[in-house]
Protein backbone atom coordinates (compact mmCIF):
# COMPACT_ATOMS: atom_id res chain seq x y z
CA UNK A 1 -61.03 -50.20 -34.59
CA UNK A 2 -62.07 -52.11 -37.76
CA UNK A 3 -59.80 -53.92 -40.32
CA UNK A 4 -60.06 -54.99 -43.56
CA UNK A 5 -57.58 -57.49 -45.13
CA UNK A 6 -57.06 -57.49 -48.82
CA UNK A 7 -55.70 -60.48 -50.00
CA UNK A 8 -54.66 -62.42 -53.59
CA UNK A 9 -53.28 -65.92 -53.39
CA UNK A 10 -53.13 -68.68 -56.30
CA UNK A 11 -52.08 -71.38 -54.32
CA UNK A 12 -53.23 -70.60 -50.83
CA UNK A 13 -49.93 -68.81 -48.90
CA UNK A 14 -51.07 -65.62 -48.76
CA UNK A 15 -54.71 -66.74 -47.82
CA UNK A 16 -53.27 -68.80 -44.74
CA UNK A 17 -50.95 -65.94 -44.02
CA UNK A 18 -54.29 -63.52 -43.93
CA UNK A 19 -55.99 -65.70 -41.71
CA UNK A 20 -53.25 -66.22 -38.86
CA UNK A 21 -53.09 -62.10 -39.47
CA UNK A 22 -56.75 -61.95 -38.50
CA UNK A 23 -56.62 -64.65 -35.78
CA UNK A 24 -54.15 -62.77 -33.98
CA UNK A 25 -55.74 -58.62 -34.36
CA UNK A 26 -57.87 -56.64 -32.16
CA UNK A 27 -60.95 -55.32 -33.20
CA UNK A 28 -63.70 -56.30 -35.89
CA UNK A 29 -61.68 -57.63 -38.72
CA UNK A 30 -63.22 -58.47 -42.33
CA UNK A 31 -61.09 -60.36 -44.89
CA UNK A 32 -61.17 -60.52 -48.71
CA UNK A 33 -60.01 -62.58 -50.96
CA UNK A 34 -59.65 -59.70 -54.02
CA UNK A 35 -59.71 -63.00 -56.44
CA UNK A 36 -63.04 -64.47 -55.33
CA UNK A 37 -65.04 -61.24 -53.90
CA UNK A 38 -65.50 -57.93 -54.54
CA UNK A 39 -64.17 -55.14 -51.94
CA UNK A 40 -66.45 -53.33 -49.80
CA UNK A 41 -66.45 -49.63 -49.51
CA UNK A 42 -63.32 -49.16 -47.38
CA UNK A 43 -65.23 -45.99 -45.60
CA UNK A 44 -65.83 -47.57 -42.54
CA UNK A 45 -61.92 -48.71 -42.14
CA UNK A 46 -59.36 -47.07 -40.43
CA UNK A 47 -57.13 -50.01 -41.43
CA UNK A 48 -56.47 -51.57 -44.52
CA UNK A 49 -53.71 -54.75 -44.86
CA UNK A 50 -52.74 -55.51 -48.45
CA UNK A 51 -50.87 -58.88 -49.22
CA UNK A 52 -50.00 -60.92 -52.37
CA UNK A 53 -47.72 -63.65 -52.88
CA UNK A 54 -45.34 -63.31 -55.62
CA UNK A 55 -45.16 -65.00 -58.92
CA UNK A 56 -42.28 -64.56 -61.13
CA UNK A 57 -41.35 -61.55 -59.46
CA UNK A 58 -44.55 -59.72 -59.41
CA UNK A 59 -47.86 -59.57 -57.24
CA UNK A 60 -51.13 -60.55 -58.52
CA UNK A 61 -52.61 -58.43 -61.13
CA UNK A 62 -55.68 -58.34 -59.88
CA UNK A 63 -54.88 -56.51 -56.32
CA UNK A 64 -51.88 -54.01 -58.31
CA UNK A 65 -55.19 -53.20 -60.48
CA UNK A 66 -57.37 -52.07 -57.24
CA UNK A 67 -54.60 -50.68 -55.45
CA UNK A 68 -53.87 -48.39 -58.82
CA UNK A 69 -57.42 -47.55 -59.28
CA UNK A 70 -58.07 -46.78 -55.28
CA UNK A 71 -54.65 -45.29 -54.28
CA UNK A 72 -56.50 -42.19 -53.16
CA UNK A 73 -58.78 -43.82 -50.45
CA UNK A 74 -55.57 -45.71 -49.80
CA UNK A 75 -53.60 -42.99 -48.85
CA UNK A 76 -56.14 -41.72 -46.48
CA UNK A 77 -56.16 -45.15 -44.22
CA UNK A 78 -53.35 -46.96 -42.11
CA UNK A 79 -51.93 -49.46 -44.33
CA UNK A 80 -50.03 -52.45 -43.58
CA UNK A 81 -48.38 -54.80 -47.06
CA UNK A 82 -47.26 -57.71 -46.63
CA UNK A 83 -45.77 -60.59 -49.87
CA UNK A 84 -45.43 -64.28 -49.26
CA UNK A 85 -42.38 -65.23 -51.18
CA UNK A 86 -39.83 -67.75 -51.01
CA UNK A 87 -36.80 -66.62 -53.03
CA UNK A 88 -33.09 -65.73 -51.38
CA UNK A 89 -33.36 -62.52 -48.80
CA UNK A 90 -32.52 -59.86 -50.98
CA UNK A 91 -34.55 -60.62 -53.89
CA UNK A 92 -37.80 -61.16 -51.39
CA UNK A 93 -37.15 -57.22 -50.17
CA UNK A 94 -36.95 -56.22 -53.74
CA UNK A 95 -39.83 -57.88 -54.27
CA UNK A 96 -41.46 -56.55 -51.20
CA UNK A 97 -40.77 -52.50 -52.69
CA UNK A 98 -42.01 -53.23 -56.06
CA UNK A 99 -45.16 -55.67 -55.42
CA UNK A 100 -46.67 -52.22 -54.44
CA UNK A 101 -47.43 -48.85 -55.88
CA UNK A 102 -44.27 -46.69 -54.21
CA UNK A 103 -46.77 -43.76 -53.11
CA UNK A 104 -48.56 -46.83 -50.92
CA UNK A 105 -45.20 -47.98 -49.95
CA UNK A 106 -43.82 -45.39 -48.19
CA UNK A 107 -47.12 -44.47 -47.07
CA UNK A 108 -47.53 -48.32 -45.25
CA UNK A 109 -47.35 -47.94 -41.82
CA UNK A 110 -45.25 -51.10 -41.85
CA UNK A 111 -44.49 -53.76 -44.76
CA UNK A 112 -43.10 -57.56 -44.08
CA UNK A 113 -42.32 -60.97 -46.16
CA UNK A 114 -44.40 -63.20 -44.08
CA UNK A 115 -42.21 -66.11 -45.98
CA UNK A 116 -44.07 -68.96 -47.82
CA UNK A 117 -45.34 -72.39 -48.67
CA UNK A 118 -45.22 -74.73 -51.34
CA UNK A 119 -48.27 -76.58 -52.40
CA UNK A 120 -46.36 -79.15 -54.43
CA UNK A 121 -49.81 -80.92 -55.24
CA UNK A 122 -51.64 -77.51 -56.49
CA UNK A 123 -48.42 -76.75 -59.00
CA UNK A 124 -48.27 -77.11 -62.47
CA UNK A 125 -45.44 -78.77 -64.14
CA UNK A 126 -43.98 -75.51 -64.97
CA UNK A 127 -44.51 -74.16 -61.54
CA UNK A 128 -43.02 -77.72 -59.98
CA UNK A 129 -39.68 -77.11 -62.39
CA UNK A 130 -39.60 -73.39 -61.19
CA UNK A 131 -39.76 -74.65 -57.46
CA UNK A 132 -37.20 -76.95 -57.68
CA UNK A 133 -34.69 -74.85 -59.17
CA UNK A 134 -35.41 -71.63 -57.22
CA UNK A 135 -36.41 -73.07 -53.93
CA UNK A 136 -34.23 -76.34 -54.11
CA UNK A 137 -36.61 -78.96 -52.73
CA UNK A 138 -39.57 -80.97 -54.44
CA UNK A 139 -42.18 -81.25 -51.94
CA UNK A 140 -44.76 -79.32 -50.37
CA UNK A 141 -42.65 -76.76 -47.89
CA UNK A 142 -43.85 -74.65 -44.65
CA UNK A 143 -42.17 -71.38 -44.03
CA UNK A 144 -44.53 -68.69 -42.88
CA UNK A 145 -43.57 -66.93 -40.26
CA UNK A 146 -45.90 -66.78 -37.40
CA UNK A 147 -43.59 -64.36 -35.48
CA UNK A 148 -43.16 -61.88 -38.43
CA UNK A 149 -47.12 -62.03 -38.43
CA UNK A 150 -48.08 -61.33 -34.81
CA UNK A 151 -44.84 -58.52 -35.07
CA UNK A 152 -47.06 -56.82 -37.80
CA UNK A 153 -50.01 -56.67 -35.55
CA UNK A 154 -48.38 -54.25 -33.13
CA UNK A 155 -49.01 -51.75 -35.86
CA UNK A 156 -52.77 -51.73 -35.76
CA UNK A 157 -53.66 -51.10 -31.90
């Protein structure tokens, strides 16, 4: 079985989260940072995992550009999403149904919020301000979810 994990990140979340999702599948697993490489022909994939974390409400542009542009080949593979995001519960699962295209959505074999972090030092004063008033703390923070990660691997055996 191979595996291919699609990834954007800014501040490293949904790279970490991407790795532990790797660390803990079955089978020959590749994984791409969409900002830094380009993707491989997704022929020889059964699987394909898509993740983002979310900035002001939306996923990276980058990866909603190549899922637009290769929804087809999507829609022929077992897909897994997942968003790191830290705001309040219902806002994350909003997040969570628009980050992706809705066709790819309910087409996922399963979709999770693996949570997030907070790289206080990588921030930029705007992004520090945000932090503090969405998230209410100041300071580099630690919330992914290593049991809502190894959950979303029972999908891809």
């Amino acid at each position: 079985m191979r595996t291919i994990i699609i990834y954007a990140t800014k501040h490293g979340s949904a790279e970490n989260a991407a790795s532990m999702l790797k660390a803990w599948l079955e089978g020959e697993i590749q994984i791409v940072n969409i900002m830094l490489e380009d993707v491989p022909n997704l022929a020889p994939y059964e699987n394909v995992v898509l993740g983002g974390s979310i900035y002001m409400g939306k996923i990276q542009k980058k990866l909603a550009k190549y899922m637009a542009a290769n929804l087809p080949i999507l829609m022929k593979k077992r897909i897994g999403l997942f968003i790191c995001a830290g705001e309040k519960e219902e806002i994350r699962r909003r997040e969570l149904e628009t980050a992706f295209p809705i066709e790819l959505y309910t087409h996922a074999v399963c979709k999770e919020i693996f949570g997030y972090e907070i790289h206080y030092d990588k921030l930029n004063f705007i992004e520090k301000k945000l932090a503090s008033a969405i998230l209410g703390h100041n300071q580099s923070y630690y919330n992914l979810s290593e049991e809502k990660i190894k959950s979303f691997t029972c999908h891809f055996k």
